[in-house]
Protein backbone atom coordinates (compact mmCIF):
# COMPACT_ATOMS: atom_id res chain seq x y z
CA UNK A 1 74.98 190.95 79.10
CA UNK A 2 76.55 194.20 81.13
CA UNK A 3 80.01 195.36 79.88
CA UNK A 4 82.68 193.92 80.53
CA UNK A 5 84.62 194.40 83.88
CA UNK A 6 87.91 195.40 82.97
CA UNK A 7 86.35 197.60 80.49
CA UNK A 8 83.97 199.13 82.98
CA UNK A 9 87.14 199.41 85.19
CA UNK A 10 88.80 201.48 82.28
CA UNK A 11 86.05 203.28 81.94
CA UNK A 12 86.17 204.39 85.43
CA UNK A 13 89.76 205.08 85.53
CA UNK A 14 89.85 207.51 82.58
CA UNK A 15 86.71 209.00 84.59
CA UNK A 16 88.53 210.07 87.50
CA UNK A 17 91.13 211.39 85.38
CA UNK A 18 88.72 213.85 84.08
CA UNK A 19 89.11 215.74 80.55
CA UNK A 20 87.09 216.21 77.75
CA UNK A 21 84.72 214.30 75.73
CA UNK A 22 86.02 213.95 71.86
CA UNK A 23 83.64 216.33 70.51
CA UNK A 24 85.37 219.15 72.89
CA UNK A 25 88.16 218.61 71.72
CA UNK A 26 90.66 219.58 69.06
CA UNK A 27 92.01 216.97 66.72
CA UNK A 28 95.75 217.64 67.19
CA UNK A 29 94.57 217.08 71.47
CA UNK A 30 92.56 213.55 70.43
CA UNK A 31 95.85 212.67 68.27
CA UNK A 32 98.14 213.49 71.36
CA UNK A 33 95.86 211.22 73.97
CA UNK A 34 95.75 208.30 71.56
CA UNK A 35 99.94 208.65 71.10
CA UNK A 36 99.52 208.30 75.25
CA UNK A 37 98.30 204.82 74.96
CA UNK A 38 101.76 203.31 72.85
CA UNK A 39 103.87 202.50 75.55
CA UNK A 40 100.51 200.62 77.64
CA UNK A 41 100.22 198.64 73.92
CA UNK A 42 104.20 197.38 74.62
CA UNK A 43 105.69 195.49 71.86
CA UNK A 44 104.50 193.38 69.26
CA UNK A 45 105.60 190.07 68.64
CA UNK A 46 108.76 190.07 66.67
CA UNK A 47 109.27 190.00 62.89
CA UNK A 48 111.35 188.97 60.30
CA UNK A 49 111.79 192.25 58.68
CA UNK A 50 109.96 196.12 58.90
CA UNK A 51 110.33 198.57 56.51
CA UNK A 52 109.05 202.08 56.65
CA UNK A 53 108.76 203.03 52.51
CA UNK A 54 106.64 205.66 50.71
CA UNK A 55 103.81 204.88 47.42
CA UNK A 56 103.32 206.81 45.19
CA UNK A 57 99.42 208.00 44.86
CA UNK A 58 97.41 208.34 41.67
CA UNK A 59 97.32 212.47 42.80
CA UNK A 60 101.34 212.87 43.00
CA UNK A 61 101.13 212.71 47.39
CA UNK A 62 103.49 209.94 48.89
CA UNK A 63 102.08 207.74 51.39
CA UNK A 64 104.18 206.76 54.34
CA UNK A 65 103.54 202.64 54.46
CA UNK A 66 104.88 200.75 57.15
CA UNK A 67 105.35 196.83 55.98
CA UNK A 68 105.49 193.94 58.73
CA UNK A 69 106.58 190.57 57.17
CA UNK A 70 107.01 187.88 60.25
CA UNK A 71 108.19 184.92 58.23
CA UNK A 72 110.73 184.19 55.56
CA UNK A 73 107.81 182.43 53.55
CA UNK A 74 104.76 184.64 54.49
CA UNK A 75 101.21 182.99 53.47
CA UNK A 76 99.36 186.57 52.48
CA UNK A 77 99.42 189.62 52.81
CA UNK A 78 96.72 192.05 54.59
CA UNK A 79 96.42 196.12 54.21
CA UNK A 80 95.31 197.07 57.33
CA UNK A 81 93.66 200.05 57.65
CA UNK A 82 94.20 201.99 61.16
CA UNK A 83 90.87 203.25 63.08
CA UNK A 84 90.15 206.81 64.72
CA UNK A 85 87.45 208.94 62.45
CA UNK A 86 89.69 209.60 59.82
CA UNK A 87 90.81 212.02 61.98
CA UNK A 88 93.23 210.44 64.14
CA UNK A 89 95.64 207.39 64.15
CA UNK A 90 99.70 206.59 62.67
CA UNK A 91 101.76 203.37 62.27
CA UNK A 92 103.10 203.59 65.13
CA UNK A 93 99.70 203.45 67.66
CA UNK A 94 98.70 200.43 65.73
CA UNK A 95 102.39 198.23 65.50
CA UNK A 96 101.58 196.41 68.05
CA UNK A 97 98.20 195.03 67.25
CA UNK A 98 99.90 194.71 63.57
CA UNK A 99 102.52 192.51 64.73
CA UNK A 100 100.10 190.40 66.81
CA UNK A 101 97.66 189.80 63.82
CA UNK A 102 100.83 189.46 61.47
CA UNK A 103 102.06 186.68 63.70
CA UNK A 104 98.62 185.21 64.21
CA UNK A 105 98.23 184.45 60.83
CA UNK A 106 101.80 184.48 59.12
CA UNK A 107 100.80 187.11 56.88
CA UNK A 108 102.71 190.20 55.63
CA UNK A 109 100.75 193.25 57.11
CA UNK A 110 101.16 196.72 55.45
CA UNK A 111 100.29 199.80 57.43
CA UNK A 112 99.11 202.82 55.40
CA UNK A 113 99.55 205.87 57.04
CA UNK A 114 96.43 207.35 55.16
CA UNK A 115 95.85 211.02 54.72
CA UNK A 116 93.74 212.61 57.88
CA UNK A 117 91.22 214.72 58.13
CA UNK A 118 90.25 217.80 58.77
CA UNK A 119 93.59 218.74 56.76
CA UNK A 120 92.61 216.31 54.20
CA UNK A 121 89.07 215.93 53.90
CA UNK A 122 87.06 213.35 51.51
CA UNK A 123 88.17 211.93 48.92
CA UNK A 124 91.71 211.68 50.65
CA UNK A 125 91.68 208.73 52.65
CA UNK A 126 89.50 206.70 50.62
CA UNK A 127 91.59 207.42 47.95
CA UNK A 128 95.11 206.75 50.01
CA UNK A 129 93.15 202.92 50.50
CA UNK A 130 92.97 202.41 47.16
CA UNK A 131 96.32 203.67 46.36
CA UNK A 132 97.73 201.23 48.75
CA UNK A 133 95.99 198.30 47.97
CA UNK A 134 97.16 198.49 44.29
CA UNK A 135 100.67 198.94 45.08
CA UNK A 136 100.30 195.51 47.70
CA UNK A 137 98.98 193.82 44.70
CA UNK A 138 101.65 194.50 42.57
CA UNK A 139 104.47 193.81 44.94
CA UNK A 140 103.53 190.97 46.70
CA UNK A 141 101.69 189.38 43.38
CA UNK A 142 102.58 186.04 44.35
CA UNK A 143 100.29 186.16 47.90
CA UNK A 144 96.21 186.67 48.58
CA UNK A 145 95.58 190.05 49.32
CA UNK A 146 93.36 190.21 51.94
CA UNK A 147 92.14 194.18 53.37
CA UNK A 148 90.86 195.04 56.96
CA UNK A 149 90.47 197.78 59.32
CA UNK A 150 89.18 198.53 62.70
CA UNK A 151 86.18 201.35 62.45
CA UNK A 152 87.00 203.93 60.08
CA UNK A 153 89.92 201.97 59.03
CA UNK A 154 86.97 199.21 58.03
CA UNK A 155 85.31 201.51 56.52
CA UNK A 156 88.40 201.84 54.10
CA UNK A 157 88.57 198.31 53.77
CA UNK A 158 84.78 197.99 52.47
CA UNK A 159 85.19 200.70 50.11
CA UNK A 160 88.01 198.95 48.65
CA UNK A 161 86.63 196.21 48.47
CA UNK A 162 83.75 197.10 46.44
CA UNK A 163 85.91 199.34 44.28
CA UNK A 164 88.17 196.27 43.51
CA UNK A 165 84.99 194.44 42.00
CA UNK A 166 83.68 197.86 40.50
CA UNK A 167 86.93 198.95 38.75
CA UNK A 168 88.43 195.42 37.89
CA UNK A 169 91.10 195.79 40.47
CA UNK A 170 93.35 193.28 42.24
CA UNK A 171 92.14 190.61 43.17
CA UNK A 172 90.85 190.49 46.82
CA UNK A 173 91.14 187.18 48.84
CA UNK A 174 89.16 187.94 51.83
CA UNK A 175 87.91 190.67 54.01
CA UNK A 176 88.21 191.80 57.94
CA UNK A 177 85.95 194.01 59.22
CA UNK A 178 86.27 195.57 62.81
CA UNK A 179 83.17 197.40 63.99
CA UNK A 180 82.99 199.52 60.95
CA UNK A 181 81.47 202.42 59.88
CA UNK A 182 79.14 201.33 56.83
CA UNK A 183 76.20 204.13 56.96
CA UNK A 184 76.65 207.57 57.54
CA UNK A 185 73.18 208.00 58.86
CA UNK A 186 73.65 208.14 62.55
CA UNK A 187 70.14 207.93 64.13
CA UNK A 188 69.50 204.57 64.19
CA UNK A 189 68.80 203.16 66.99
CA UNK A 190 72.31 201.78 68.45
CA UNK A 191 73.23 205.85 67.89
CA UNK A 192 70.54 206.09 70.23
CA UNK A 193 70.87 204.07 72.62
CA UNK A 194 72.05 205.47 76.04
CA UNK A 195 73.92 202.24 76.63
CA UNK A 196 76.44 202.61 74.01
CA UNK A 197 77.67 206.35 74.53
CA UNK A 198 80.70 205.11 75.91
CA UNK A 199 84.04 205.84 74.39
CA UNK A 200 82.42 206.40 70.99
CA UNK A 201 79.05 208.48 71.54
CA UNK A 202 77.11 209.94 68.75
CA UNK A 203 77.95 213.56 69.56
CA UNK A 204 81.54 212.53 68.61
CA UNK A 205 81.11 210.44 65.55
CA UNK A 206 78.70 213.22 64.42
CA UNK A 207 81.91 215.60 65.28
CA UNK A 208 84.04 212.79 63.33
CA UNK A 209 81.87 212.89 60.13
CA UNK A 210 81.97 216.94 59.92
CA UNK A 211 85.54 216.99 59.95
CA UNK A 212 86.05 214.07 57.47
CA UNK A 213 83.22 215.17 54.83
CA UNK A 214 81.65 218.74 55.76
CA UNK A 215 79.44 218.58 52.83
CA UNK A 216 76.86 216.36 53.92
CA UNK A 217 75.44 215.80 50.41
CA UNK A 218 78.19 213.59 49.20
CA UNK A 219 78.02 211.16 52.79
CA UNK A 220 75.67 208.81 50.96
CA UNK A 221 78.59 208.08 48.37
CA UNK A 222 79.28 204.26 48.17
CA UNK A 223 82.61 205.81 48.90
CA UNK A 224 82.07 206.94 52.19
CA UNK A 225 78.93 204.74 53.02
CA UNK A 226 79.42 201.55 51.98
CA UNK A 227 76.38 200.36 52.93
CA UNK A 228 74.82 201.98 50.13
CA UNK A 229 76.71 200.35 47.65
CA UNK A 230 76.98 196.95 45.53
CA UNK A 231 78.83 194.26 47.99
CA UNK A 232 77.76 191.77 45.33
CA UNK A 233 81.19 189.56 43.97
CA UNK A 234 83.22 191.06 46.52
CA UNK A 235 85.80 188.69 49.12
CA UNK A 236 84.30 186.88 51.95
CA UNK A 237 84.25 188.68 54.77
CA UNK A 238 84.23 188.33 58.54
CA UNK A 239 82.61 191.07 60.67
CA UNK A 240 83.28 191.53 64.32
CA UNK A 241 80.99 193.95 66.58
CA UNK A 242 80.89 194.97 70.37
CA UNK A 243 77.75 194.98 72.25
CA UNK A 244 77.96 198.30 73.35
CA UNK A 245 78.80 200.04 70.27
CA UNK A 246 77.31 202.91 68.51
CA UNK A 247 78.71 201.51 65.45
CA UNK A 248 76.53 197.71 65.66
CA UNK A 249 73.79 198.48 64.06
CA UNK A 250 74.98 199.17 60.68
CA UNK A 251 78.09 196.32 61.07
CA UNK A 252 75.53 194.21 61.55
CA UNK A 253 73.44 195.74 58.64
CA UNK A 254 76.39 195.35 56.29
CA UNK A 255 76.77 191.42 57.11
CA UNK A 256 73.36 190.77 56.37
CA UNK A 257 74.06 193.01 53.19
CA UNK A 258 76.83 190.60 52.33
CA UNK A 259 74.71 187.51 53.59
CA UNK A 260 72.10 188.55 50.89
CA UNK A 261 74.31 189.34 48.34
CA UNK A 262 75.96 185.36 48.45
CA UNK A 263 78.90 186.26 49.88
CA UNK A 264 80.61 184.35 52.61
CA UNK A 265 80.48 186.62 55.62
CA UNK A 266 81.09 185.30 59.18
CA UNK A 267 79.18 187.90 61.67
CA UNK A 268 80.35 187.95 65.34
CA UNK A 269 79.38 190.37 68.08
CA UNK A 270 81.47 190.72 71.47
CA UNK A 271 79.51 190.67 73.85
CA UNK A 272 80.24 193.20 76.77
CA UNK A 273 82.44 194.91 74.79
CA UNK A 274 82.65 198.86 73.71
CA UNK A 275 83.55 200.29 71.06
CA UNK A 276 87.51 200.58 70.10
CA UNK A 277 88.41 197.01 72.48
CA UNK A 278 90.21 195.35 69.31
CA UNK A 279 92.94 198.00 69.53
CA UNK A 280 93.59 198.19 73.01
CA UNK A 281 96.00 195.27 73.15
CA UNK A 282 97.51 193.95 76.20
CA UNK A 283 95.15 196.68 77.71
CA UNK A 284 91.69 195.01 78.06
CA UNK A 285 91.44 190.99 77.66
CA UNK A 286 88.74 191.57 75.00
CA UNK A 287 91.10 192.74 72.32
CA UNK A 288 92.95 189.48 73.04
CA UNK A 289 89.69 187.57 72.37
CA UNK A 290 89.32 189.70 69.31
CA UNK A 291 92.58 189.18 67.56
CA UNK A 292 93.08 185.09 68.43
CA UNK A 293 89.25 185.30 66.51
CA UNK A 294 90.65 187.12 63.54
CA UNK A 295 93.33 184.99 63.37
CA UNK A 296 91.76 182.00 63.57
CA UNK A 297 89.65 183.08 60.89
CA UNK A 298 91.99 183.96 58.58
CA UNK A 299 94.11 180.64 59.19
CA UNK A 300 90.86 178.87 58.16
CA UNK A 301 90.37 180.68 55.26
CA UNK A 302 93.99 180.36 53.60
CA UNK A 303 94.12 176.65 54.49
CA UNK A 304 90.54 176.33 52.60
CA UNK A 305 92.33 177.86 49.18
């Protein structure tokens, strides 16, 4: 299938506007570009309350946690962990698309506004996940936990959920996982590809990986490549993938790591879609498709407990 036309439109729109490619550019210039694209998101659905608090990490930092609750009887509640290379991404460029899935699936959604790299390199973020998780555990106790993230952000959200099995943790109800990065090897051959340098090419996830983890020796980590861990006992999992996507390849290596492993895992790639379409809400009509997916899926999955 070719790419999708409105994406291929928005491709060719942020063409002719010229500028850089990511790897050219400074993070604090990629963080200012993606804080361009909040008022084309618009507002999110409505909710009952929002509360911006801080959690306390396990290293003494505060984490900035935004909470969404859309009901006044919510039926879970999902960490979602923000995309952009552990380099980039806030609350506030992913509210909207919160709100939406919040709505979509009358669950409580709690935004971590992880620690970013280069400032914070490895262990940070990964350890900001885990941070967060545990404190959603223990203040929503009564509801599943579920954990999910878009790209890096699902990166975050595999780690913790093999760390959960690994370390006894909280409980973990189910799993959402948005093109994410599972391997850091990237010359495979969707890295490869000509077809999927598109908004995510390998010269910039290469560039994303240095900044996050410089030392290269500790990128196999389960950690930081959770394809090289032990998925075995950990929450069924969906897994959602765009065709053109530098990123497919190892999403789909990480369902069939699931699949083999006996865990429920429900693998779908978009087809004619790029990488980074699930967070462009009311932008392209594929993120749309995306989110009524997710919450379909996770609809099915509380009415099945």
């Amino acid at each position: 299938m070719s790419l999708d036309e409105a994406t291929a439109g928005f491709l060719a729109q942020a063409a002719e506007g010229g500028g850089k490619p990511l790897y050219e550019m400074t993070p604090d210039e990629v963080r200012s570009m993606n804080d361009g694209f909040i008022e084309l998101y618009g507002p999110g659905p409505e909710m009952e309350a929002v509360e911006n608090v801080t959690v306390d990490a396990a290293d003494g930092h505060q984490i900035p946690v935004r909470v969404l609750t859309p009901s006044k009887n919510p039926r879970g509640v999902l960490v979602y962990y923000h995309g952009g290379g552990w380099v980039v991404g806030t609350p506030d460029q992913f509210d909207t698309l919160a709100r939406q899935l919040a709505a979509g699936t009358d669950c409580i959604v709690v935004l971590p506004d992880y620690r970013l790299a280069p400032e914070n390199v490895y262990p940070a973020a990964a350890n900001d996940a885990w941070d967060v998780a545990k404190w959603t555990a223990a203040r929503f106790s009564d509801l599943p936990l579920l954990v999910g993230g878009d790209s890096s952000g699902g990166n975050l959200a595999a780690v913790v959920a093999q760390q959960a099995v690994a370390e006894a943790g909280p409980h973990i109800s189910f799993q959402i996982l948005v093109y994410p990065v599972t391997d850091s090897n990237t010359e495979n051959a969707t890295y490869l590809d000509p077809a999927n340098q598109l908004m995510l090419d390998k010269k910039s996830m290469d560039w994303f990986w240095d900044l996050y983890i410089p030392d290269k020796s500790m990128r196999s980590e389960s950690n930081v490549s959770p394809l090289q861990g032990d998925v075995t006992g950990t929450a069924p999992a969906i897994v959602l993938i765009a065709e053109y996507d530098v990123l497919r390849g190892e999403g789909e290596a990480y369902a069939a790591k699931l699949q083999a492993a006996g865990v429920p895992v429900q693998l779908r790639i978009f087809e004619g879609q790029m990488h980074g379409f699930f967070q462009f809400v009311n932008i392209l009509p594929g993120s749309a498709a995306g989110v009524e997916y997710v919450n379909a899926a996770v609809t099915a999955h509380l009415d099945a407990q």
